[in-house]
N, C-alpha and C. Protein backbone atom coordinates (compact mmCIF):
# COMPACT_ATOMS: atom_id res chain seq x y z
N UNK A 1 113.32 -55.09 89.77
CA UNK A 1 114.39 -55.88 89.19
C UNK A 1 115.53 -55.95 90.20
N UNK A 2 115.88 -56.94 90.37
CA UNK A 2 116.94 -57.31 91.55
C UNK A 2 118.75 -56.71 91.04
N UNK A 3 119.36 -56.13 91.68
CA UNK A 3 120.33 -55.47 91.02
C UNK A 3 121.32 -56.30 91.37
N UNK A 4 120.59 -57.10 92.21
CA UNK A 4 122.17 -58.20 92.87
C UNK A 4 122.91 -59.44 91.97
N UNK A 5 121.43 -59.56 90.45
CA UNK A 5 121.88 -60.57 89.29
C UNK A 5 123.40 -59.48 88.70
N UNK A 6 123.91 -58.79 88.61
CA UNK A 6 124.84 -58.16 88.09
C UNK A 6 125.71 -57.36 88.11
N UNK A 7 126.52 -57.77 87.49
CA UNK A 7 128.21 -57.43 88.12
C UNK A 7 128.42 -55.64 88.48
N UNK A 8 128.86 -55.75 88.98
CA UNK A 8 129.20 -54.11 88.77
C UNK A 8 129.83 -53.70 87.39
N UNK A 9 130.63 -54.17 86.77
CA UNK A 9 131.04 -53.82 85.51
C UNK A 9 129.93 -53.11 85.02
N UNK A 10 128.33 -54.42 84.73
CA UNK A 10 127.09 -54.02 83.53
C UNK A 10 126.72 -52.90 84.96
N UNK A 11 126.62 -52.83 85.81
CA UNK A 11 125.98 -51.94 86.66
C UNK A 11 126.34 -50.52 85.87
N UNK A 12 127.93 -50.25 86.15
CA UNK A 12 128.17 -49.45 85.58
C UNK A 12 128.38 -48.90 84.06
N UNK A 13 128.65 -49.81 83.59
CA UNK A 13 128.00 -49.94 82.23
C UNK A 13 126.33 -49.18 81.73
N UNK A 14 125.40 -49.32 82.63
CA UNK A 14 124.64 -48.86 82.29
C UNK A 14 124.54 -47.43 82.81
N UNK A 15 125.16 -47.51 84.25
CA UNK A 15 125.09 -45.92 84.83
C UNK A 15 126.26 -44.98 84.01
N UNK A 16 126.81 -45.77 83.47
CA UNK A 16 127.85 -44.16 82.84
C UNK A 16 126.60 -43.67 81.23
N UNK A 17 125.68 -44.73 80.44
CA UNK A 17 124.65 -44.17 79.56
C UNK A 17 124.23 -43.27 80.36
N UNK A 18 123.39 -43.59 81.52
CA UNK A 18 122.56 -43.03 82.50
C UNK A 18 123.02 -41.39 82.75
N UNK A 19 124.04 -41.46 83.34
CA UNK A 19 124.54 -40.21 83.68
C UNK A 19 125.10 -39.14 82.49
N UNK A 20 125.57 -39.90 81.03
CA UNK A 20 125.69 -39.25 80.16
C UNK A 20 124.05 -38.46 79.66
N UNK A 21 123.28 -39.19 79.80
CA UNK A 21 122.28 -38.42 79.35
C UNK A 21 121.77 -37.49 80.01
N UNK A 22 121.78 -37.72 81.58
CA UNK A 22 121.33 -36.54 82.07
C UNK A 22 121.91 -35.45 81.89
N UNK A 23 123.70 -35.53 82.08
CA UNK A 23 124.64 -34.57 81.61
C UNK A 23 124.12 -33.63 80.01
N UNK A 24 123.80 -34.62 79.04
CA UNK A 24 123.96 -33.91 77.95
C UNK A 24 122.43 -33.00 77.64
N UNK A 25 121.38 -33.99 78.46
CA UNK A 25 119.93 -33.41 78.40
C UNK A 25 120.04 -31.34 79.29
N UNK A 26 120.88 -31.79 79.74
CA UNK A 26 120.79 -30.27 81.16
C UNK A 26 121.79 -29.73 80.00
N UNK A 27 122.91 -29.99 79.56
CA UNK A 27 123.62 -28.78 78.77
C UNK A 27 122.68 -27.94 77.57
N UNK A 28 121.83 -28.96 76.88
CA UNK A 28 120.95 -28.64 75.67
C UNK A 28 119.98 -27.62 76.58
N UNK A 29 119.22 -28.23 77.95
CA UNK A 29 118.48 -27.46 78.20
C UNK A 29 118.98 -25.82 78.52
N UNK A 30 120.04 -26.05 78.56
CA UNK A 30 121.01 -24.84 79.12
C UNK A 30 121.59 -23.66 77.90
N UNK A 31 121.08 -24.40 76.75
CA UNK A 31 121.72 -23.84 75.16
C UNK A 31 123.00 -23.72 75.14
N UNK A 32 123.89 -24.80 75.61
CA UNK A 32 125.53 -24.40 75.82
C UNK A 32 125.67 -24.44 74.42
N UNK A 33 124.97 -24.60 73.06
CA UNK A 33 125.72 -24.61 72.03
C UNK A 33 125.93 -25.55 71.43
N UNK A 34 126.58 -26.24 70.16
CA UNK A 34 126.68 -26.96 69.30
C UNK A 34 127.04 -28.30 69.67
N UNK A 35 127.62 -28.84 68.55
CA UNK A 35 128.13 -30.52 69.02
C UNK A 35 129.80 -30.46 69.87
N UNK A 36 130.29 -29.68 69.19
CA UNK A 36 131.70 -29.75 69.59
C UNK A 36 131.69 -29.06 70.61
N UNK A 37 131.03 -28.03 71.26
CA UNK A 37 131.11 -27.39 72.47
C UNK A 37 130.54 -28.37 73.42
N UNK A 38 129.19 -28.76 72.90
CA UNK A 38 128.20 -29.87 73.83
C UNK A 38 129.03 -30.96 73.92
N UNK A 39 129.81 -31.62 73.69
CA UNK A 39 131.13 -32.48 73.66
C UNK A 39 131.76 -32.27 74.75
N UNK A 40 132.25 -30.80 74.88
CA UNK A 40 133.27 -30.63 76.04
C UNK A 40 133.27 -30.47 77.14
N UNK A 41 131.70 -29.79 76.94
CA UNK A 41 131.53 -29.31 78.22
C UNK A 41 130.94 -30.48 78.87
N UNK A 42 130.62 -31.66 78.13
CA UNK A 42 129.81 -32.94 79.02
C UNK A 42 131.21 -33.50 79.50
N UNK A 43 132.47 -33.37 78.68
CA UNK A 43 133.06 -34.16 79.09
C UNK A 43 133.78 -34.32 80.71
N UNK A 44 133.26 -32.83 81.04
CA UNK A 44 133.80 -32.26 82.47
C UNK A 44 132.42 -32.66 83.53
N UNK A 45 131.71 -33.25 82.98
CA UNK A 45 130.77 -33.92 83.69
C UNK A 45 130.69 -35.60 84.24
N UNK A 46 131.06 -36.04 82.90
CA UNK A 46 131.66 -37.88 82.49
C UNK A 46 132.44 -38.01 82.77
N UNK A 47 133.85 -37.57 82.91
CA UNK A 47 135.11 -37.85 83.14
C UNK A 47 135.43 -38.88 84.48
N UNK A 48 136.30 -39.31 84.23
CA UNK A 48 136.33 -40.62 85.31
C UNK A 48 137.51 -39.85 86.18
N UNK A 49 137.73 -38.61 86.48
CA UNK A 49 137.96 -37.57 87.65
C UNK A 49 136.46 -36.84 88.07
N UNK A 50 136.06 -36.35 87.26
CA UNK A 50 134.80 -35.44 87.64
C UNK A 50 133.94 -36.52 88.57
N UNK A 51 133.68 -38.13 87.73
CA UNK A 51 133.06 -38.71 88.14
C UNK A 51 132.84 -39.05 89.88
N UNK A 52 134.23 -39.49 89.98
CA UNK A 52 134.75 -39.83 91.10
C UNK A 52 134.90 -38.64 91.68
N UNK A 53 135.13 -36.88 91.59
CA UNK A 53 135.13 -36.57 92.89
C UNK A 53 133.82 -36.06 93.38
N UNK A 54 132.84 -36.61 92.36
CA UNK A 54 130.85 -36.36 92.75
C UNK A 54 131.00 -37.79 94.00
N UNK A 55 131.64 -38.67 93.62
CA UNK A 55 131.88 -39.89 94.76
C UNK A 55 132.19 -38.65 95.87
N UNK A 56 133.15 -38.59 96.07
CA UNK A 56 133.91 -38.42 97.33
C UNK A 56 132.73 -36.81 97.84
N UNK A 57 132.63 -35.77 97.00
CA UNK A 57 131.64 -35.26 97.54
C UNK A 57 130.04 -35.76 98.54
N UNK A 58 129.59 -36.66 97.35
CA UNK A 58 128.66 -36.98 97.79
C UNK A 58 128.86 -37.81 99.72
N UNK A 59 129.95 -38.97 99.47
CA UNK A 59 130.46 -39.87 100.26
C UNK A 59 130.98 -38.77 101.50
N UNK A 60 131.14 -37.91 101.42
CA UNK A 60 131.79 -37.23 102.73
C UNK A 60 130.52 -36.19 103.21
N UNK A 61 129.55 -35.86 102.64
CA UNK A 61 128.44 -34.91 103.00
C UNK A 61 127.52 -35.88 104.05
N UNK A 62 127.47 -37.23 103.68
CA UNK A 62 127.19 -38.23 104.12
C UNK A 62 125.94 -38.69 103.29
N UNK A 63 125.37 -37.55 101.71
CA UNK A 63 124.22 -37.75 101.30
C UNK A 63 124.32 -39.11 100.43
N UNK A 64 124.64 -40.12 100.66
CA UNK A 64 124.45 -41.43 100.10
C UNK A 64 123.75 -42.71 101.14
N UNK A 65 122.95 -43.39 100.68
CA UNK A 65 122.63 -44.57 101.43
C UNK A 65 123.32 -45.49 102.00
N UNK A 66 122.87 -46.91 102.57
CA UNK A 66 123.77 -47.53 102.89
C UNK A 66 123.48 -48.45 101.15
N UNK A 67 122.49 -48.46 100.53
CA UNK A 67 122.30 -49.28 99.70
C UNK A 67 123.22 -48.72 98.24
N UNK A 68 123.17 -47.78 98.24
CA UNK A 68 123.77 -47.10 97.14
C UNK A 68 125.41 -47.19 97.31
N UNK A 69 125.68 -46.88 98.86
CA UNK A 69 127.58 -47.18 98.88
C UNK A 69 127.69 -48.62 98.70
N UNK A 70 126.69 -49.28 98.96
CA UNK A 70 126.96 -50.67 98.57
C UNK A 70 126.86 -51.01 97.30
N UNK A 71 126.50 -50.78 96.40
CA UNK A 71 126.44 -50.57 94.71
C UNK A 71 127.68 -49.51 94.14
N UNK A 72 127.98 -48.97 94.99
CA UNK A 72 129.32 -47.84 94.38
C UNK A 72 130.63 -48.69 94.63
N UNK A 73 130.79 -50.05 95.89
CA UNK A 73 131.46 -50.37 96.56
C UNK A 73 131.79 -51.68 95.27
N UNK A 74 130.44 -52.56 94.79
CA UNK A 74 130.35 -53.46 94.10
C UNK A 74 131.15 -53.15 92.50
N UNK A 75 130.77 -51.65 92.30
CA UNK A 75 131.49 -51.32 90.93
C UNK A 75 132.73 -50.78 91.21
N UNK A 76 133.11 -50.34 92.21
CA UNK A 76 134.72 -50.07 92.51
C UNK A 76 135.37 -51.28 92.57
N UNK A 77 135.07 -52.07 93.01
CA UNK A 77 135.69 -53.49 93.67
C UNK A 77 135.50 -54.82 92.24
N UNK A 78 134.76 -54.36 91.15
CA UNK A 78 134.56 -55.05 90.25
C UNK A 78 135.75 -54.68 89.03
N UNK A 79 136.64 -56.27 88.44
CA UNK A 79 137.82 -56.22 87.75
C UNK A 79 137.77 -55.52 86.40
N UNK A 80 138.56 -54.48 86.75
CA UNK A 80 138.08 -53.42 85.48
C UNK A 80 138.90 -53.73 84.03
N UNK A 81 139.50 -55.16 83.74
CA UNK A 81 140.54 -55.44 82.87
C UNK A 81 141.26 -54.09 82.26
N UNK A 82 140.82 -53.04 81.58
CA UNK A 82 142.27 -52.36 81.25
C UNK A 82 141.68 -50.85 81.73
N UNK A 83 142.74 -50.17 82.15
CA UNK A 83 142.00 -48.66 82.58
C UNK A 83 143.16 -47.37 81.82
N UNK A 84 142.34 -46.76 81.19
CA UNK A 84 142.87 -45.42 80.44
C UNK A 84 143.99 -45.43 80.83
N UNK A 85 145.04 -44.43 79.84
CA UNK A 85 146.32 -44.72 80.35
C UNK A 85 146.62 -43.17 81.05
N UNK A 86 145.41 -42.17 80.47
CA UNK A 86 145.69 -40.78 81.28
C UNK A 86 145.00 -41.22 82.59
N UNK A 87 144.43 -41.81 83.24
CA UNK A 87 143.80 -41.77 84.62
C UNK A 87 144.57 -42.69 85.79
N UNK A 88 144.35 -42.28 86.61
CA UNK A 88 144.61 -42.99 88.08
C UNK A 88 143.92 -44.13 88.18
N UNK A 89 144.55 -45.13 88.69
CA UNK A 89 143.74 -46.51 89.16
C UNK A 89 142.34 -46.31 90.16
N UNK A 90 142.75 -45.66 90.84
CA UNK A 90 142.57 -44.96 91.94
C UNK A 90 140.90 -44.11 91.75
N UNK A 91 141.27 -43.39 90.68
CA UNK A 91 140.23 -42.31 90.00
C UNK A 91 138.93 -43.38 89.24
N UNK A 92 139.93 -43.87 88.17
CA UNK A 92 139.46 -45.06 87.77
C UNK A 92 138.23 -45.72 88.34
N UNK A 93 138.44 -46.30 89.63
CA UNK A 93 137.93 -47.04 90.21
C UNK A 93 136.66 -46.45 90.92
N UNK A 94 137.14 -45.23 91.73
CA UNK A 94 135.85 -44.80 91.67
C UNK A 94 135.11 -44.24 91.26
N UNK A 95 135.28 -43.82 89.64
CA UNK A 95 133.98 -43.57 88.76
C UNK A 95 133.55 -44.44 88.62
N UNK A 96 134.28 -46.06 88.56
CA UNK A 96 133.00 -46.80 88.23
C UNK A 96 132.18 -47.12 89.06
N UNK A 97 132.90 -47.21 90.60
CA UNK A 97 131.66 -47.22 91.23
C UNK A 97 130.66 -46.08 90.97
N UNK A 98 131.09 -44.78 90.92
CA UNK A 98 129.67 -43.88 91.05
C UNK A 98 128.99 -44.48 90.01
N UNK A 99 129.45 -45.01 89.09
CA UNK A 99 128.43 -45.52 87.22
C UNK A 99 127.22 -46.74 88.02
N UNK A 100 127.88 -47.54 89.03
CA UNK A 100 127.37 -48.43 88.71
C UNK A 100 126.73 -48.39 90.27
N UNK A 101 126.56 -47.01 90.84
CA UNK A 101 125.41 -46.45 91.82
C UNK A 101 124.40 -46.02 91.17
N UNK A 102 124.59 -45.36 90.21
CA UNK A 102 123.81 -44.68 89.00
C UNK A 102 123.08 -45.71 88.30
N UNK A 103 123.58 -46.95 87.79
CA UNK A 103 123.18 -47.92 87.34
C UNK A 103 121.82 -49.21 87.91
N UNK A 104 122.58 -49.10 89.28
CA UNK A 104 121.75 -49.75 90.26
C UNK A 104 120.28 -48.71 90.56
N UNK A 105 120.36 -47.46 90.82
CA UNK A 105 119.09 -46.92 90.78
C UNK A 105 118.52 -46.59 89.75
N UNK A 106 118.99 -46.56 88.78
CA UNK A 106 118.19 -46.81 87.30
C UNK A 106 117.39 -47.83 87.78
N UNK A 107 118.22 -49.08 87.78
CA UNK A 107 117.63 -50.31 87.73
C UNK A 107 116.14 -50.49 88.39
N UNK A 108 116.76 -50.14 89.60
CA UNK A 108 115.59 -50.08 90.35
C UNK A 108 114.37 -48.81 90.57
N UNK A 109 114.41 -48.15 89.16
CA UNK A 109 113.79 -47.40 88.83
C UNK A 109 113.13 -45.78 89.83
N UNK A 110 114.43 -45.42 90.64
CA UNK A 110 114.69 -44.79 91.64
C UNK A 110 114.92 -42.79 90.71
N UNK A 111 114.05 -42.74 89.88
CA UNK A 111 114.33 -41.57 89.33
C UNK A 111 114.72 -40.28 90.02
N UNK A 112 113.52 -40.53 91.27
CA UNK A 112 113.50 -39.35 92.15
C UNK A 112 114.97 -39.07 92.81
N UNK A 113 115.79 -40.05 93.38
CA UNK A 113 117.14 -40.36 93.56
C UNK A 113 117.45 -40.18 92.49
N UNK A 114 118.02 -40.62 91.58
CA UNK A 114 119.05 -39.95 90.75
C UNK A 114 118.75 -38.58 90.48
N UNK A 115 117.82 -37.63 90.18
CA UNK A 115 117.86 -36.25 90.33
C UNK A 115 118.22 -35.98 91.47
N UNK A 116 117.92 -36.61 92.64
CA UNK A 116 118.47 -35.82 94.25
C UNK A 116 119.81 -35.55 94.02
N UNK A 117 120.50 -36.40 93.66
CA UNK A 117 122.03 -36.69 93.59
C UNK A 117 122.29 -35.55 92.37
N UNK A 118 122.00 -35.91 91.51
CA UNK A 118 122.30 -35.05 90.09
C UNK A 118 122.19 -33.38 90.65
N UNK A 119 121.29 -32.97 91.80
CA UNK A 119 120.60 -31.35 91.95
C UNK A 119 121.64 -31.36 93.15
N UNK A 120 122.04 -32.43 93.90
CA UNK A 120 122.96 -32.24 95.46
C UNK A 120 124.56 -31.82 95.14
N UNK A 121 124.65 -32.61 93.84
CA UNK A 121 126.25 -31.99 93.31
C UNK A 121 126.11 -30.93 92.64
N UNK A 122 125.40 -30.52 91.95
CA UNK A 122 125.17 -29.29 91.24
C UNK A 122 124.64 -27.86 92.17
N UNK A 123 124.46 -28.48 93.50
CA UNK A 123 124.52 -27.32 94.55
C UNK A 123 126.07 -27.15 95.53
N UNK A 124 126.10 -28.38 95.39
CA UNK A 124 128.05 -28.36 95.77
C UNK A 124 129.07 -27.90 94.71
N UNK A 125 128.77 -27.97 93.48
CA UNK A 125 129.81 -27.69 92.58
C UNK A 125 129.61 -26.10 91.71
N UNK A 126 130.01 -25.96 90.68
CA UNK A 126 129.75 -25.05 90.12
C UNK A 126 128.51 -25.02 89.28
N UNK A 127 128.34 -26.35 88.73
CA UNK A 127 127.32 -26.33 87.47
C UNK A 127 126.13 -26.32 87.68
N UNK A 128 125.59 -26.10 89.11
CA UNK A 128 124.14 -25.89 88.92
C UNK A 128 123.12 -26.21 88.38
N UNK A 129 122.81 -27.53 89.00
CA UNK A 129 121.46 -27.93 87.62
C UNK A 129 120.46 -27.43 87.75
């Protein structure tokens, strides 16, 4: 499926589902606990800070493609009409690109990549997948 029919908006649109599920599938597998805990602790996963600094991690290790910064580039650069009023424009912007990097290898049915990425921050960060 050609990822170039669509905007970065739906790109990311589909990569923030995308990434919510992996997020919430690894906490369950992890037994963090109920709905309201499983809530919070995803939310430090989703967050359009968390999001964006898996961007800048990933983007400075150099572990991203040229095809994928070009899909992170398309959803940063795509008109986000209104953005949270707790977040940065800035922050903002590049979670959606990471959504709609996430989105684009969905698309293109790149599973093995999105776990690389999902296991490469979780060896850079704390959460360990």
């Amino acid at each position: 499926m050609s990822t170039d029919l669509y905007s970065g908006r739906t790109l990311a649109f589909l990569g923030d589902a995308v990434w919510s599920l992996i997020v919430r599938k690894w906490l369950i597998e992890q037994g963090e606990g109920s709905g309201k805990v499983l809530q919070a602790k995803a939310a430090a996963f989703v967050s359009a800070k968390a999001q964006a600094s898996f961007y800048d991690l990933l983007h400075e290790e150099g572990f991203l493609s040229e095809a994928e910064e070009e899909a992170y580039r398309h959803g940063r650069n795509a008109h986000a009409g209104t953005v949270p009023h707790n977040t940065p424009v800035l922050v903002y912007r590049k979670s959606t690109g990471f959504e709609a990097m996430i989105g684009m290898l969905y698309l293109d049915e790149q599973w093995e990549r999105i776990e690389a990425i999902w296991k490469e921050i979780g060896k850079q960060t704390e959460m360990n997948p």
